[in-house]
C-alpha atoms as a PDB file:
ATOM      1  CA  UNK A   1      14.489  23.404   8.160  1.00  0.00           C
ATOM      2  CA  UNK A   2      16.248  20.489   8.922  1.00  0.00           C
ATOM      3  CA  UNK A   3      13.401  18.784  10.974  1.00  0.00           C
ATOM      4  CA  UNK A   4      11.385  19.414   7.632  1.00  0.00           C
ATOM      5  CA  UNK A   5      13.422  17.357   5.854  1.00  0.00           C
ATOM      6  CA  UNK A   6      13.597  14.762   8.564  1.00  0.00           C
ATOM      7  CA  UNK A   7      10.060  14.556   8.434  1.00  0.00           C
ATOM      8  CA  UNK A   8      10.198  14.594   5.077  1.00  0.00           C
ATOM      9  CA  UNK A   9      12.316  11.596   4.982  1.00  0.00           C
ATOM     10  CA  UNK A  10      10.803   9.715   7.336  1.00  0.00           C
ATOM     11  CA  UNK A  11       7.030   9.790   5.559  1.00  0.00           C
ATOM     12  CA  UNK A  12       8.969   8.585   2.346  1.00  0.00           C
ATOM     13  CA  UNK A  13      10.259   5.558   4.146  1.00  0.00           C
ATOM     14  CA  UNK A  14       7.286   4.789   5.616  1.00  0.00           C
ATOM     15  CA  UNK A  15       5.648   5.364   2.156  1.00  0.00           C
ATOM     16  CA  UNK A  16       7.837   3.272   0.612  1.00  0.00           C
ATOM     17  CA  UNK A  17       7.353   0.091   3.230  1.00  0.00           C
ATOM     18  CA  UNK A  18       3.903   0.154   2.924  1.00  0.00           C
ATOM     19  CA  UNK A  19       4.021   0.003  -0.822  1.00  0.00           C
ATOM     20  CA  UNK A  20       6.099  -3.121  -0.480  1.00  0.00           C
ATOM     21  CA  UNK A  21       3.655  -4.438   1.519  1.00  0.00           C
ATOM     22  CA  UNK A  22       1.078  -3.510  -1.289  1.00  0.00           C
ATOM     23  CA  UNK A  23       2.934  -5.542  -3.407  1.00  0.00           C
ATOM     24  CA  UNK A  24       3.509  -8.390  -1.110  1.00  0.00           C
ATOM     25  CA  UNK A  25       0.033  -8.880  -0.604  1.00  0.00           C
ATOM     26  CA  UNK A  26      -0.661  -8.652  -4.313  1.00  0.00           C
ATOM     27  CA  UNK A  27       1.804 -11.210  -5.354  1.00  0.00           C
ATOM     28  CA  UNK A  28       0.127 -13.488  -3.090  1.00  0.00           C
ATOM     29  CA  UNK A  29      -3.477 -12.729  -4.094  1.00  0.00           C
ATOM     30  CA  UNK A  30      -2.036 -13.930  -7.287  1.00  0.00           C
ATOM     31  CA  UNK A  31      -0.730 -17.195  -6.363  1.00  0.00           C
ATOM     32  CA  UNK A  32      -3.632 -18.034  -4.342  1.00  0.00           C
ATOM     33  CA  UNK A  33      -5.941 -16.822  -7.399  1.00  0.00           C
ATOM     34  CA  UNK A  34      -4.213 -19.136 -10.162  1.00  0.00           C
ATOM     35  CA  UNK A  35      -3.603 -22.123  -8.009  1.00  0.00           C
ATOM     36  CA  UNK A  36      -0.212 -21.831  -7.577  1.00  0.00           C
ATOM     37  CA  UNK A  37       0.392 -22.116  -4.409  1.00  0.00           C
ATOM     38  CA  UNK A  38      -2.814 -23.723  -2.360  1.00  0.00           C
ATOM     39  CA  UNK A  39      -4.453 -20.983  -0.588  1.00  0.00           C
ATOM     40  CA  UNK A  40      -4.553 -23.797   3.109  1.00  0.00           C
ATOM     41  CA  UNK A  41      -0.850 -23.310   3.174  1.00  0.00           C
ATOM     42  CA  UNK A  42      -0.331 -21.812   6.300  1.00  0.00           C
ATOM     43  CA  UNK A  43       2.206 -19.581   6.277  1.00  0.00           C
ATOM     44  CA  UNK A  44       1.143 -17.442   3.137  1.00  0.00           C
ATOM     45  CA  UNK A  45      -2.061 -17.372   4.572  1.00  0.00           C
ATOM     46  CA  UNK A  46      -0.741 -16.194   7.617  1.00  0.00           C
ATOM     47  CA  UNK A  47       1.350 -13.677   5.537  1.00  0.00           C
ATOM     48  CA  UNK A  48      -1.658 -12.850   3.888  1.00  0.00           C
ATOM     49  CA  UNK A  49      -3.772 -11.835   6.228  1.00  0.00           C
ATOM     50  CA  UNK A  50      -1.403 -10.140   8.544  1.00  0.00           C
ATOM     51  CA  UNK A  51      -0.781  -7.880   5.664  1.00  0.00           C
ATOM     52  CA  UNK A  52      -4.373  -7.437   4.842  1.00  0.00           C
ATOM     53  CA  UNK A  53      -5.360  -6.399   9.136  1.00  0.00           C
ATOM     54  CA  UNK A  54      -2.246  -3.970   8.379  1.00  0.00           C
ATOM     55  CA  UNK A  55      -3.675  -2.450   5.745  1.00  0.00           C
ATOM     56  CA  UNK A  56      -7.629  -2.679   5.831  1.00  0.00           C
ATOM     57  CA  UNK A  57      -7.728   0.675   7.879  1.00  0.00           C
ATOM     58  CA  UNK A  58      -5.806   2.132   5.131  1.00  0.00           C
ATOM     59  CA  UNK A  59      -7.739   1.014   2.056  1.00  0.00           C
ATOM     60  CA  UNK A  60     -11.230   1.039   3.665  1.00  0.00           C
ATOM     61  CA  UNK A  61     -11.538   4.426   3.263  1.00  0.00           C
ATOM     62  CA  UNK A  62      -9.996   4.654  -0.477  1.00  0.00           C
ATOM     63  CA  UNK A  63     -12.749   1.459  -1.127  1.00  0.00           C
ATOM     64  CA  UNK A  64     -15.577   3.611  -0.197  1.00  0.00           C
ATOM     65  CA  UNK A  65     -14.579   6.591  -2.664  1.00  0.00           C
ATOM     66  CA  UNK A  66     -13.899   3.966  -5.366  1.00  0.00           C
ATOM     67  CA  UNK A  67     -16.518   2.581  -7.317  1.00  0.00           C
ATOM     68  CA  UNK A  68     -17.103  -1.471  -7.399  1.00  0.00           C
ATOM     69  CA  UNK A  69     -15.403  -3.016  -9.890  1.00  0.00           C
ATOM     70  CA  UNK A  70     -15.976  -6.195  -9.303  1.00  0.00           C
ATOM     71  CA  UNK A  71     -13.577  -8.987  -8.760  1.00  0.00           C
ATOM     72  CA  UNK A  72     -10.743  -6.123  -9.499  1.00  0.00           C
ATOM     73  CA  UNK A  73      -9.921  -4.062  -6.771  1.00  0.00           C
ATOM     74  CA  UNK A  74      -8.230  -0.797  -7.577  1.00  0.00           C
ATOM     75  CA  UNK A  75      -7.680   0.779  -3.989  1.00  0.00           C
ATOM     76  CA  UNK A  76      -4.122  -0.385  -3.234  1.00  0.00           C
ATOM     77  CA  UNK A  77      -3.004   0.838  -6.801  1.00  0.00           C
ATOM     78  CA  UNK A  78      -4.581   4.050  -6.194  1.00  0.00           C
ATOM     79  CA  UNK A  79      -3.203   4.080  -2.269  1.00  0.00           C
ATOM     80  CA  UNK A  80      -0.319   3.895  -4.141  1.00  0.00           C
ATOM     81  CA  UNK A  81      -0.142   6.823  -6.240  1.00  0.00           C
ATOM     82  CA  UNK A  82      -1.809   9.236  -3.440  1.00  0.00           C
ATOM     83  CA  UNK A  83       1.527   8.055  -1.336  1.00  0.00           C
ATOM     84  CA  UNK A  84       3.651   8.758  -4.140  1.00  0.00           C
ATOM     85  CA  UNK A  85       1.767  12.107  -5.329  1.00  0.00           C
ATOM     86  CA  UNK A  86       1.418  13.042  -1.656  1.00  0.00           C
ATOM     87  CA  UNK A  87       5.599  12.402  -0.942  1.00  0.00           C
ATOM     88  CA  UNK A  88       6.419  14.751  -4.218  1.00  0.00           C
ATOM     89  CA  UNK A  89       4.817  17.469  -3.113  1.00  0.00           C
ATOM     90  CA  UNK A  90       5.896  17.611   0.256  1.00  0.00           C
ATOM     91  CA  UNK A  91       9.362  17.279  -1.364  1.00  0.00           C
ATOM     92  CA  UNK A  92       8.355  20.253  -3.290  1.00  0.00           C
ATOM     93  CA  UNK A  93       7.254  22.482  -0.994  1.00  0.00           C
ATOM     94  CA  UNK A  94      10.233  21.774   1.122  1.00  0.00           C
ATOM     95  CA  UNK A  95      12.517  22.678  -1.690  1.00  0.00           C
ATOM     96  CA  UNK A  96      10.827  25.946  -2.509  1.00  0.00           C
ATOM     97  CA  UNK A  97      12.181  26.981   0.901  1.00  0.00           C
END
């Protein structure tokens, strides 16, 4: 039971980095998108798109069940809440045990 929980753990953690990175990503799409920060500076972009390579495989497939929106794209939010959803209930069943 213990290795459960281990496992457990260790799915939350990396659940919970790639949300940051989510987030990261977002904030920066935002500064790029209202001119805050000039989207040639190197390092965000750098940043940026090391961020996006790390998670492309990830949202591709949560793109292509989404419909298009547009200029709004809903995947990472909704990557987000299928990590979350998917963390409570192995929490769940690991508790019921």
């Amino acid at each position: 039971m213990e290795i459960l929980y281990l496992l457990i753990r260790l799915l939350e953690m990396l659940s919970t980095v790639l949300i940051m990175l989510i987030i990261v990503q977002f904030i920066i799409g935002l500064l790029f998108a209202f001119n805050v920060v000039s989207p040639s500076t190197e390092f965000l972009r750098q940043v940026y798109d090391s961020i996006d390579k790390l998670l492309g495989p990830v949202l591709r497939p949560v793109r292509k069940i989404l419909p298009d929106t547009g200029a709004i794209d809903f995947s990472p939010l909704v990557l987000i809440f299928g990590l979350r959803a998917v963390i409570l209930v192995l929490q769940s069943l690991a508790n019921s045990y």
